[in-house]
PDB file of N, CA and C in Angstrom:
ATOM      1  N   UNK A   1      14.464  -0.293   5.082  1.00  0.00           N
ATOM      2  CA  UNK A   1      14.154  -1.348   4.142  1.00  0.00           C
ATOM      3  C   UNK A   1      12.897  -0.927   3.371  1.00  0.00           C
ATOM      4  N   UNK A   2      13.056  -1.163   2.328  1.00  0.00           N
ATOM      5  CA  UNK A   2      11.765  -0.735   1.096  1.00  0.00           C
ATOM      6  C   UNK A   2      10.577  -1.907   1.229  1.00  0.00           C
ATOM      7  N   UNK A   3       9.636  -1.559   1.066  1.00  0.00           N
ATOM      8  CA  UNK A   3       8.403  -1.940   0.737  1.00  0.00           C
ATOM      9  C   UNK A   3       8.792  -3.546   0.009  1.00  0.00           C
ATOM     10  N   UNK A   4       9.751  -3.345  -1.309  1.00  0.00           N
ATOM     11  CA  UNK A   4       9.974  -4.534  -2.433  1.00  0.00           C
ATOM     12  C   UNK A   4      11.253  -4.933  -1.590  1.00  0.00           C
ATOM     13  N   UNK A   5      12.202  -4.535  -0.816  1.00  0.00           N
ATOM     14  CA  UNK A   5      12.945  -5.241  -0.135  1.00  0.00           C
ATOM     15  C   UNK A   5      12.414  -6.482   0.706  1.00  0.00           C
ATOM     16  N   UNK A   6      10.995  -5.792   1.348  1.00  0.00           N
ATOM     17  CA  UNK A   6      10.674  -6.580   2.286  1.00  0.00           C
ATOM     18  C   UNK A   6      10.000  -7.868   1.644  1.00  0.00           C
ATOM     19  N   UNK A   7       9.300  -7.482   0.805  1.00  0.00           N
ATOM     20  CA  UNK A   7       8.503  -8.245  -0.094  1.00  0.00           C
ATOM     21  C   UNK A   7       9.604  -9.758  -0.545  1.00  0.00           C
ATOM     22  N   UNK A   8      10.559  -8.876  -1.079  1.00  0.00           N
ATOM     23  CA  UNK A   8      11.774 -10.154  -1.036  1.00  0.00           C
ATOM     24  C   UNK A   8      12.670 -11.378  -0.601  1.00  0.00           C
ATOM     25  N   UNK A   9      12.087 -10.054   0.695  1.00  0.00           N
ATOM     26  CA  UNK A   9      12.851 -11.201   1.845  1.00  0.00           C
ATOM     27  C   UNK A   9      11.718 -12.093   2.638  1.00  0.00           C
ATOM     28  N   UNK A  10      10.364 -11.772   2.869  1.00  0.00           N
ATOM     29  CA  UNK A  10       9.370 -12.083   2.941  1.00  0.00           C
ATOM     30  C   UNK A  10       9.162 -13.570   1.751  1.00  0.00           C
ATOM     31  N   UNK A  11       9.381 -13.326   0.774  1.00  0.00           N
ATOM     32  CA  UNK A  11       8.877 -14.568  -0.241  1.00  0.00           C
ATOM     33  C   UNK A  11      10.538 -15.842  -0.193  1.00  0.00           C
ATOM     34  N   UNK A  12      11.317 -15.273   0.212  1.00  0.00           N
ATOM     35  CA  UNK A  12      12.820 -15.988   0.780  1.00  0.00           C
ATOM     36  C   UNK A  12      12.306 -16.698   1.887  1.00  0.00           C
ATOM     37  N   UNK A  13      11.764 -16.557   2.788  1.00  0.00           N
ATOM     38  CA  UNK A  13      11.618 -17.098   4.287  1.00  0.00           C
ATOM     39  C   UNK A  13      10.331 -18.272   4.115  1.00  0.00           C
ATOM     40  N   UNK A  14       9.316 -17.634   3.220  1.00  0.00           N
ATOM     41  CA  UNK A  14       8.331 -18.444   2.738  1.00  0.00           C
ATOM     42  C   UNK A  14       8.874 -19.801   1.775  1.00  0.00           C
ATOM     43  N   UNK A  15       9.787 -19.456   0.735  1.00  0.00           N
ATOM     44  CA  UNK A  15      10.548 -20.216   0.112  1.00  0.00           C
ATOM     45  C   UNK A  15      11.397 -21.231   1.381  1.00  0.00           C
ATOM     46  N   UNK A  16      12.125 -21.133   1.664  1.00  0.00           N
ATOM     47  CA  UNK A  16      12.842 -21.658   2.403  1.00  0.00           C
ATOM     48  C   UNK A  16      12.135 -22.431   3.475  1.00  0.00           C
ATOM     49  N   UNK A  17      11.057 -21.876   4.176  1.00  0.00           N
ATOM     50  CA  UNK A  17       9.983 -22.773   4.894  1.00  0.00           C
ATOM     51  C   UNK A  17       9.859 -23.952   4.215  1.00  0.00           C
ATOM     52  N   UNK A  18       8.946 -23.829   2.538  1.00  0.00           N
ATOM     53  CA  UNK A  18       8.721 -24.611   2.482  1.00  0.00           C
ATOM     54  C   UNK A  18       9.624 -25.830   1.861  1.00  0.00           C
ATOM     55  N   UNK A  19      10.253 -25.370   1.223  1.00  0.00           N
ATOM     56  CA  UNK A  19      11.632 -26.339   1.146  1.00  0.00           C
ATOM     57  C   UNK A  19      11.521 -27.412   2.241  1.00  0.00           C
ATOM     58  N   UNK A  20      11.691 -26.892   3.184  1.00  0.00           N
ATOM     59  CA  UNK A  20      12.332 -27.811   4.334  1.00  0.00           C
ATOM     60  C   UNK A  20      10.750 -28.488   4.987  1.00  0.00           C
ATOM     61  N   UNK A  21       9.820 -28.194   4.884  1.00  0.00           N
ATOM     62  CA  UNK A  21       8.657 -28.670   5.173  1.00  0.00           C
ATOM     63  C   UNK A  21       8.483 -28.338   6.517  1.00  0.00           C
ATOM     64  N   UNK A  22       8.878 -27.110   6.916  1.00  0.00           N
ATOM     65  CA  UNK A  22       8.737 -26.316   8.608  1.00  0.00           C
ATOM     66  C   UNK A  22       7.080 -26.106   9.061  1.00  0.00           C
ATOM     67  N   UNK A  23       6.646 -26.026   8.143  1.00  0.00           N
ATOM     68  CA  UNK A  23       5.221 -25.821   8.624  1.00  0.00           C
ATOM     69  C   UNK A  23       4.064 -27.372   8.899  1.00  0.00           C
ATOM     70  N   UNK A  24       4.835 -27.987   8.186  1.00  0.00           N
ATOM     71  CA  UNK A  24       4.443 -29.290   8.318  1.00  0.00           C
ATOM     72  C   UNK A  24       4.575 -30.084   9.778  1.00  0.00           C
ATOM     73  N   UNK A  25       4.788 -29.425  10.731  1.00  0.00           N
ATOM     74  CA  UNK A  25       5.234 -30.061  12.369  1.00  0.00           C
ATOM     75  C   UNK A  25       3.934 -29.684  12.993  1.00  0.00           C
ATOM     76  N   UNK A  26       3.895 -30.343  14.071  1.00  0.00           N
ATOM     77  CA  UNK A  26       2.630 -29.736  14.832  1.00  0.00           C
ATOM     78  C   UNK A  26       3.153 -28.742  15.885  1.00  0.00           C
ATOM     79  N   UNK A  27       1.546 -27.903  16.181  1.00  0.00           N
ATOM     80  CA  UNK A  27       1.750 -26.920  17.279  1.00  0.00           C
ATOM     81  C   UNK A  27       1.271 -27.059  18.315  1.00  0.00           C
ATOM     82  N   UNK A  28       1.953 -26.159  19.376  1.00  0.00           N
ATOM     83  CA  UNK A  28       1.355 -26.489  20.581  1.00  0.00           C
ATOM     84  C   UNK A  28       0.064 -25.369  20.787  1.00  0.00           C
ATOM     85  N   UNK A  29      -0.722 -25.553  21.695  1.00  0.00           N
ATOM     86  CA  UNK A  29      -2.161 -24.324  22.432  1.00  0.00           C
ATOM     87  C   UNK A  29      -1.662 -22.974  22.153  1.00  0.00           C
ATOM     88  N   UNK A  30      -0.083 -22.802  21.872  1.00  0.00           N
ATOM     89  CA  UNK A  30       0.546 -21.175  22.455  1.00  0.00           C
ATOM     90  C   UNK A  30       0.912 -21.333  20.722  1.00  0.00           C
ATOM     91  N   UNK A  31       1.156 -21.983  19.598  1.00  0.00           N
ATOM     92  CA  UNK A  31       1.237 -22.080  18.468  1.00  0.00           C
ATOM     93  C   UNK A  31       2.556 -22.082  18.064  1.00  0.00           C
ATOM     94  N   UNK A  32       3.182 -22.940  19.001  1.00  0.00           N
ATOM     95  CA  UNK A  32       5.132 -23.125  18.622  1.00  0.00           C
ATOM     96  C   UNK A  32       5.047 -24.439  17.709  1.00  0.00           C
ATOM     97  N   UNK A  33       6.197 -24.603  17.184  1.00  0.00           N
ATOM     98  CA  UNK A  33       6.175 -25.789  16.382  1.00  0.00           C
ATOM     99  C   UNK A  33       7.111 -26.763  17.759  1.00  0.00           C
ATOM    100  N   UNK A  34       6.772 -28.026  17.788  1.00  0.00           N
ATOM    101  CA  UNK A  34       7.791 -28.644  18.152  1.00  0.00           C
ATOM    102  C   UNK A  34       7.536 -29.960  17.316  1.00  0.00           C
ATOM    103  N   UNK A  35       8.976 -30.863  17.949  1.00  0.00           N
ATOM    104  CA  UNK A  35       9.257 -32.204  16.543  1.00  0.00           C
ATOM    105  C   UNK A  35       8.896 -33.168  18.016  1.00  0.00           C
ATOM    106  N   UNK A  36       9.304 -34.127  17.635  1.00  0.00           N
ATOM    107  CA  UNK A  36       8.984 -35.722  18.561  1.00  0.00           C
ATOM    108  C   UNK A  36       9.985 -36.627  18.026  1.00  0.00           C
ATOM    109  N   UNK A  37      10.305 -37.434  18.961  1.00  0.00           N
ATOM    110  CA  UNK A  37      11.381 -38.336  18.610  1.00  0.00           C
ATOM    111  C   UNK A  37      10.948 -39.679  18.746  1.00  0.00           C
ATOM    112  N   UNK A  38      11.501 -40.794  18.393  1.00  0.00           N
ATOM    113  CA  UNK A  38      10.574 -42.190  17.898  1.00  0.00           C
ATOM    114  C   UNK A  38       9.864 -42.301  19.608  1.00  0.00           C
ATOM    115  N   UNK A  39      10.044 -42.298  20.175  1.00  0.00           N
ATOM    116  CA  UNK A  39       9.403 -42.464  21.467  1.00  0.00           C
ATOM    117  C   UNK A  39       7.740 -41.659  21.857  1.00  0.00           C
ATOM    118  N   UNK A  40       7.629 -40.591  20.800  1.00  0.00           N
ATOM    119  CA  UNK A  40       6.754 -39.471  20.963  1.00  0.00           C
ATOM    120  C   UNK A  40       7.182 -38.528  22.316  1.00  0.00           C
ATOM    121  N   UNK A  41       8.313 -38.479  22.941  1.00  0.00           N
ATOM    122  CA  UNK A  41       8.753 -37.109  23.772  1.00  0.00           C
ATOM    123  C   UNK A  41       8.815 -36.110  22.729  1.00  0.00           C
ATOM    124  N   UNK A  42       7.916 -34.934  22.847  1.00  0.00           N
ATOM    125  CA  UNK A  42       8.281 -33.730  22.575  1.00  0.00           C
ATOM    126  C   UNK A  42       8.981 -33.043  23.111  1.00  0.00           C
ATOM    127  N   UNK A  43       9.960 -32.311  21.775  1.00  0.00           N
ATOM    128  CA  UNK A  43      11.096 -31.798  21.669  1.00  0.00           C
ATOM    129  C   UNK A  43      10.917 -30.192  20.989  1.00  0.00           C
ATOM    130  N   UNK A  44      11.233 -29.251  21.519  1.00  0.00           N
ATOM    131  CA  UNK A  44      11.166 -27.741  21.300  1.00  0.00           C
ATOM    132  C   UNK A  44      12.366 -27.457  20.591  1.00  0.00           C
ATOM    133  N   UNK A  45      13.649 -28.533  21.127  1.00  0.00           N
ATOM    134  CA  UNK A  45      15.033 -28.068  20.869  1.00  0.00           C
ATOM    135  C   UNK A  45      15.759 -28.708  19.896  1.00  0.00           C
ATOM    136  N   UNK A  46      14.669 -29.369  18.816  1.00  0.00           N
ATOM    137  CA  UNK A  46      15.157 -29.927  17.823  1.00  0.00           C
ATOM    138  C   UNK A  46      15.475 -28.880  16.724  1.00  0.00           C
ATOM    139  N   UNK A  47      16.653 -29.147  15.773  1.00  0.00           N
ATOM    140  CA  UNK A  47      17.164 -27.938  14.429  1.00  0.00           C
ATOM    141  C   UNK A  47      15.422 -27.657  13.629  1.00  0.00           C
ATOM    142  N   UNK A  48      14.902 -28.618  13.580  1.00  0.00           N
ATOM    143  CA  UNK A  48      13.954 -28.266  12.557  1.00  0.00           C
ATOM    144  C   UNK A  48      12.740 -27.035  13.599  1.00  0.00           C
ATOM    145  N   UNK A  49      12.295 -27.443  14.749  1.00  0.00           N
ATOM    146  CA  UNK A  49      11.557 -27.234  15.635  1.00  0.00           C
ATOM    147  C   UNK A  49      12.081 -25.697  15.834  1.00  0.00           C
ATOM    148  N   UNK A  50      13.381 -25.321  15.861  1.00  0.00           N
ATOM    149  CA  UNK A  50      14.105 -24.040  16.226  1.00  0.00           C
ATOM    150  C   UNK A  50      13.891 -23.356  15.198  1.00  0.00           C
ATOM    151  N   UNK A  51      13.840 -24.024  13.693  1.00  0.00           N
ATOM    152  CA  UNK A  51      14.073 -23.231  12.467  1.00  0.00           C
ATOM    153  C   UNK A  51      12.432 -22.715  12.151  1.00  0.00           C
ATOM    154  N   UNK A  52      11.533 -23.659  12.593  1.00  0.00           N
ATOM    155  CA  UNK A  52       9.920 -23.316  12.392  1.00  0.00           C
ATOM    156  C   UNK A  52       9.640 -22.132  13.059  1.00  0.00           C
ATOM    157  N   UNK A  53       9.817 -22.015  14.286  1.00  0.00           N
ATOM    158  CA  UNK A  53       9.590 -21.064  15.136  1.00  0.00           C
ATOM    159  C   UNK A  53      10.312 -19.953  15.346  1.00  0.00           C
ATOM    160  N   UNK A  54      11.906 -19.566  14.767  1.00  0.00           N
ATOM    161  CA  UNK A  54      12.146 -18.591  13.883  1.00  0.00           C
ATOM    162  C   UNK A  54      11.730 -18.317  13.054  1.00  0.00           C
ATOM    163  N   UNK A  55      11.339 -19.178  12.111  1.00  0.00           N
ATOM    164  CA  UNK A  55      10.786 -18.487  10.797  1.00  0.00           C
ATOM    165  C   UNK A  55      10.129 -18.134  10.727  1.00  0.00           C
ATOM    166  N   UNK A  56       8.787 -18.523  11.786  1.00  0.00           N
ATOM    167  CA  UNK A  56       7.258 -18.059  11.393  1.00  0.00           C
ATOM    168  C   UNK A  56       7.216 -16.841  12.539  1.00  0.00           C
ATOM    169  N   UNK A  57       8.392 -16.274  13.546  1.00  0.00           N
ATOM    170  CA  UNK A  57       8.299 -15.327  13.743  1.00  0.00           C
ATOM    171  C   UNK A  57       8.913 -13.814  12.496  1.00  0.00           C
ATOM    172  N   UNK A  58       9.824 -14.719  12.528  1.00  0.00           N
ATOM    173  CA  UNK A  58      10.817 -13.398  11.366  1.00  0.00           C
ATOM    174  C   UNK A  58       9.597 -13.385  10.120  1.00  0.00           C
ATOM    175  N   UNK A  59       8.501 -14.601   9.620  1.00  0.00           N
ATOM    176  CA  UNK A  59       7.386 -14.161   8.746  1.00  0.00           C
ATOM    177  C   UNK A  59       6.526 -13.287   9.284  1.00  0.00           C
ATOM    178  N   UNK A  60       5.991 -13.010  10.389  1.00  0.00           N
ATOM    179  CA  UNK A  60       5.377 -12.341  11.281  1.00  0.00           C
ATOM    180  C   UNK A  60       5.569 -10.865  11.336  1.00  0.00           C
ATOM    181  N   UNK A  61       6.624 -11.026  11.309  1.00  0.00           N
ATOM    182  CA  UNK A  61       7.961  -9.864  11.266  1.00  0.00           C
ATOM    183  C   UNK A  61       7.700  -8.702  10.143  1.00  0.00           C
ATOM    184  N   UNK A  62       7.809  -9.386   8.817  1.00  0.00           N
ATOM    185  CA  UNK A  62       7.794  -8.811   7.254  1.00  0.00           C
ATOM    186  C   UNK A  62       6.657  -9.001   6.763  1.00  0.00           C
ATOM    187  N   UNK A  63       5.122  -9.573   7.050  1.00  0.00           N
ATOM    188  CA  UNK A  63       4.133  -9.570   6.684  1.00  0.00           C
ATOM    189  C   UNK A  63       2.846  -8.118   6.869  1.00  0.00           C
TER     190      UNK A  63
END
């Protein structure tokens, strides 16, 4: 993968983060995202919670 490949796919993942407002969740001490449900139980295994913490590894990844 090229330098401007990465760059591409890098500003895709950033795009798409923020779309969905993934960075906007809170983290835990170890810096995972998780969501909460009306009760306040935290939840690791929520779609959004799964998609934060892929993403900001795969950003991790290409940065």
């Amino acid at each position: 993968m090229t330098e401007e490949e990465k760059k591409i796919l890098l500003d895709a993942l950033l795009f798409y983060r923020d779309e969905r407002n993934l960075d906007g969740l809170p983290m835990d001490k170890n810096y995972r995202y998780y969501d909460t449900n009306s009760n306040g139980t935290i939840n690791y295994d929520s779609v959004d919670a799964k998609d934060a913490n892929n993403l900001s590894n795969l950003i991790q990844l290409f940065s």
